[in-house]
C-alpha atoms as a PDB file:
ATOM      1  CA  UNK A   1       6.581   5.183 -12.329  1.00  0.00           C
ATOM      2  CA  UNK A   2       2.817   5.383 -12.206  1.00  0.00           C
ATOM      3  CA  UNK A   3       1.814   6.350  -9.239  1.00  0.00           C
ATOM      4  CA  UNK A   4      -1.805   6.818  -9.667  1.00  0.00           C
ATOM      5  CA  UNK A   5      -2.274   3.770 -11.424  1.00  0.00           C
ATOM      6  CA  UNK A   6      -0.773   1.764  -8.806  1.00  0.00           C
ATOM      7  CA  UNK A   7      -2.824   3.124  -6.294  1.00  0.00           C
ATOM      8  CA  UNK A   8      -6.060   2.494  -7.964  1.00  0.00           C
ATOM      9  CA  UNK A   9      -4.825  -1.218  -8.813  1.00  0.00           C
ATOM     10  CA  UNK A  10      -4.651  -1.347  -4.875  1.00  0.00           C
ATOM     11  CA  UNK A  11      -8.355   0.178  -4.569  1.00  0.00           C
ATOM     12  CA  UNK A  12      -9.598  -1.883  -7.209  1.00  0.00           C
ATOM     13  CA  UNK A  13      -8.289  -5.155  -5.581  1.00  0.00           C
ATOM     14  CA  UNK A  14      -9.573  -4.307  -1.959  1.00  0.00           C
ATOM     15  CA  UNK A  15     -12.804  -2.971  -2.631  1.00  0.00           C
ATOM     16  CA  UNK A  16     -14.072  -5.993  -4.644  1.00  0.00           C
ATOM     17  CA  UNK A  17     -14.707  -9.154  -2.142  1.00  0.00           C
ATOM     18  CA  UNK A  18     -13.980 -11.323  -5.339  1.00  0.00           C
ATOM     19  CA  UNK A  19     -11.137  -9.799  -6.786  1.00  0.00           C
ATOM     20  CA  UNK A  20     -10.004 -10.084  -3.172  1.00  0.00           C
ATOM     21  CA  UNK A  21     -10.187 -13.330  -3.060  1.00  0.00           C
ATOM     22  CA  UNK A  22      -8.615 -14.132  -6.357  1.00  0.00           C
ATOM     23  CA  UNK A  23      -5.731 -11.940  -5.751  1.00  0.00           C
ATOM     24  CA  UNK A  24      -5.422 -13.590  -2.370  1.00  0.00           C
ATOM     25  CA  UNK A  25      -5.499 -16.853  -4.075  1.00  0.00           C
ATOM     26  CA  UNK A  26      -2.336 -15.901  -6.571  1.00  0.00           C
ATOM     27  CA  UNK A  27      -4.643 -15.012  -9.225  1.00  0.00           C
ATOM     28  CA  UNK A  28      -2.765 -12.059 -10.707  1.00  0.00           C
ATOM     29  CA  UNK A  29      -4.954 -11.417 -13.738  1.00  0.00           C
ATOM     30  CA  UNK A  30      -6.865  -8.754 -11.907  1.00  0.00           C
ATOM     31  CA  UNK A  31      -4.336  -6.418 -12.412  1.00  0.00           C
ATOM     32  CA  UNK A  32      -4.143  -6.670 -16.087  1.00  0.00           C
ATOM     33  CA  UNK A  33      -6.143  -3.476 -16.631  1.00  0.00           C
ATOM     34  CA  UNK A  34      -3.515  -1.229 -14.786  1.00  0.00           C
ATOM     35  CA  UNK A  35      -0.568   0.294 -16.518  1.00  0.00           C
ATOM     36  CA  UNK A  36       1.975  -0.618 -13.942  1.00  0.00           C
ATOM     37  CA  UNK A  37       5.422  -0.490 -13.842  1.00  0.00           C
ATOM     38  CA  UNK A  38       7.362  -4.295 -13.321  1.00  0.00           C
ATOM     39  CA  UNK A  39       8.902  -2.875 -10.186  1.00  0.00           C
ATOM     40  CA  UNK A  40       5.138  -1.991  -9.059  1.00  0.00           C
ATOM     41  CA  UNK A  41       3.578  -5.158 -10.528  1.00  0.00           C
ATOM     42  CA  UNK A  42       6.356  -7.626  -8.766  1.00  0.00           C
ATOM     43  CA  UNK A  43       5.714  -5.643  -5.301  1.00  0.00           C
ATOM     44  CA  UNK A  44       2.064  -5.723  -5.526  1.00  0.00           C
ATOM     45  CA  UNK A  45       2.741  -9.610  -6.111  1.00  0.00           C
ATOM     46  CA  UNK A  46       5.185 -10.340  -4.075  1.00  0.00           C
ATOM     47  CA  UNK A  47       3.108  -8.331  -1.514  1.00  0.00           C
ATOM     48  CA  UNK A  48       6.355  -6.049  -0.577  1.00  0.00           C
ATOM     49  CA  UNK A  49       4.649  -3.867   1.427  1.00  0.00           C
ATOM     50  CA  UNK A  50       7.834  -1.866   1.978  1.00  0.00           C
ATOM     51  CA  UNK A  51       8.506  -1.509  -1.356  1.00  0.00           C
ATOM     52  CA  UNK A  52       4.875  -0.622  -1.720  1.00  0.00           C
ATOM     53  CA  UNK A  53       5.391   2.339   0.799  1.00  0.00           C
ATOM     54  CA  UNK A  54       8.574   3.534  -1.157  1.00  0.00           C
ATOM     55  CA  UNK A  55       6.456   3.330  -4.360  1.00  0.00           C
ATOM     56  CA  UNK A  56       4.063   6.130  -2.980  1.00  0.00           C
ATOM     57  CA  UNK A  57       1.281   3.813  -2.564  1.00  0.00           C
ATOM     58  CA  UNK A  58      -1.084   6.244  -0.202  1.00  0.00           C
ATOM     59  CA  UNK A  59      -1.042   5.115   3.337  1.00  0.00           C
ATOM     60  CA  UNK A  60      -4.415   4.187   4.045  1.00  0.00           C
ATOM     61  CA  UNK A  61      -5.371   2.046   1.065  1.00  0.00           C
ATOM     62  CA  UNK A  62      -1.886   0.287   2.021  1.00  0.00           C
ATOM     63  CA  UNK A  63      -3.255  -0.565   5.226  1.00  0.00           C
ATOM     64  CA  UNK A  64      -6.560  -1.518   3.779  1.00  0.00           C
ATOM     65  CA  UNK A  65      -4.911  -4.119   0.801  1.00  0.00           C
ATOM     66  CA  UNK A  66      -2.967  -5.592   4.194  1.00  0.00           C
ATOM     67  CA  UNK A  67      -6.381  -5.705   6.136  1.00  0.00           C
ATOM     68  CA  UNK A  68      -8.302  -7.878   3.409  1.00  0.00           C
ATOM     69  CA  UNK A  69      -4.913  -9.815   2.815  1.00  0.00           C
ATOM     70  CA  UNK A  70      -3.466 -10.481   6.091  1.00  0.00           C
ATOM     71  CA  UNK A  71      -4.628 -10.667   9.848  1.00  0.00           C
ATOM     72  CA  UNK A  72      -4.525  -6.381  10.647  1.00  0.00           C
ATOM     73  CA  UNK A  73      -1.562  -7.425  13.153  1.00  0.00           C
ATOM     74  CA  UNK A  74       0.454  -8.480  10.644  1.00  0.00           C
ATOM     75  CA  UNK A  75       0.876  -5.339   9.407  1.00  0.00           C
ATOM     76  CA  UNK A  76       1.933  -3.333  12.564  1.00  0.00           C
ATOM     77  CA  UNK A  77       4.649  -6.322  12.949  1.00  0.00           C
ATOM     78  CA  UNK A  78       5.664  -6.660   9.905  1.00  0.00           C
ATOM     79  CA  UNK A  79       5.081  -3.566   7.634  1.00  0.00           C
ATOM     80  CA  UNK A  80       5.264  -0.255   9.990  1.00  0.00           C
ATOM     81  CA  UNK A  81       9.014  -1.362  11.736  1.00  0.00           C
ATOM     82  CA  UNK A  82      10.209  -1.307   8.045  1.00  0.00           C
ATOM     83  CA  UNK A  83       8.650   1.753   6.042  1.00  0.00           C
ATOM     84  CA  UNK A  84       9.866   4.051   8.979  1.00  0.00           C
ATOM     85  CA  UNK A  85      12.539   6.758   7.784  1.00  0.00           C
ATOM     86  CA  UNK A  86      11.353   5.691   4.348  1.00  0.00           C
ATOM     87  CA  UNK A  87       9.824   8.547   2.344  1.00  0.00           C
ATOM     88  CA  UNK A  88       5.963   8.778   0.994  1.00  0.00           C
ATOM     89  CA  UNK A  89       4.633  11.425  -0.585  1.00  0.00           C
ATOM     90  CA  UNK A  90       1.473  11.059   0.691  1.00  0.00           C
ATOM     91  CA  UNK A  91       2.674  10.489   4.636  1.00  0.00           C
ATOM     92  CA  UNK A  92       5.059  13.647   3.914  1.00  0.00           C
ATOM     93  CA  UNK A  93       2.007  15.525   2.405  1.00  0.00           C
ATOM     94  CA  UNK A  94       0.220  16.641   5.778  1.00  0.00           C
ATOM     95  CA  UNK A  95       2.730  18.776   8.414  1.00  0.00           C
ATOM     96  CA  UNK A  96       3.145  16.055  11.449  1.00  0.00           C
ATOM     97  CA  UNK A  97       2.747  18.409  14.810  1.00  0.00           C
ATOM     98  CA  UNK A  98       3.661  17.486  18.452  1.00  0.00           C
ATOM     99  CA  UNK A  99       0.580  15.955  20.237  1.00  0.00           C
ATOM    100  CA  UNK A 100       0.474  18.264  22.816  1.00  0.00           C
ATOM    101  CA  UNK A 101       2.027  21.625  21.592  1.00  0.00           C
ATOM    102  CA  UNK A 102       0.609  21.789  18.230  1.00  0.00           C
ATOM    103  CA  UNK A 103       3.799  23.289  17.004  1.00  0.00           C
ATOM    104  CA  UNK A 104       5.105  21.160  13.980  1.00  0.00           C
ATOM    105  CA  UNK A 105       7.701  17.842  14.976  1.00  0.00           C
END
């Protein structure tokens, strides 16, 4: 798995308004110059956004490739209700605390 790699195919899809747009339109050439995995390469297609998650894609560009993809509701409906319980490095990374004792959950 290439972890790295897939994450910077998800940057380098989001942060281009064209490549945006052709990725949105099925064109799936713009992810030719990333070594990814088939598993990574059919989610990122498929738009598996679960399977993204359990991939180790970081959170936040997650959310953004959703934003520029899909209305932002669509991914509290249909992304967060499945990825929780599901391990990610990167949402394991930082200790999660109780909001008002400060004292880790």
């Amino acid at each position: 798995m290439s972890v790295y790699e897939l994450n910077r195919a998800i940057h380098h899809v989001y942060v281009d308004r064209d490549k945006t747009m052709a990725f949105r339109d099925g064109d799936v050439s713009v992810l030719a110059p990333f070594d990814l995995t088939d598993e990574e390469r059919d989610a990122l297609i498929n738009r598996d956004f679960p399977k993204l998650w359990a991939l180790h894609t970081h959170p936040v560009l997650l959310f953004h490739l959703s934003a520029v993809l899909n209305p932002r509701e669509w991914y509290i409906e249909n992304v967060v209700p499945k990825i929780q319980g599901v391990p990610n490095v990167w949402y394991d990374y930082y200790p999660h605390t109780e909001a008002t004792s400060g004292k880790p959950a």
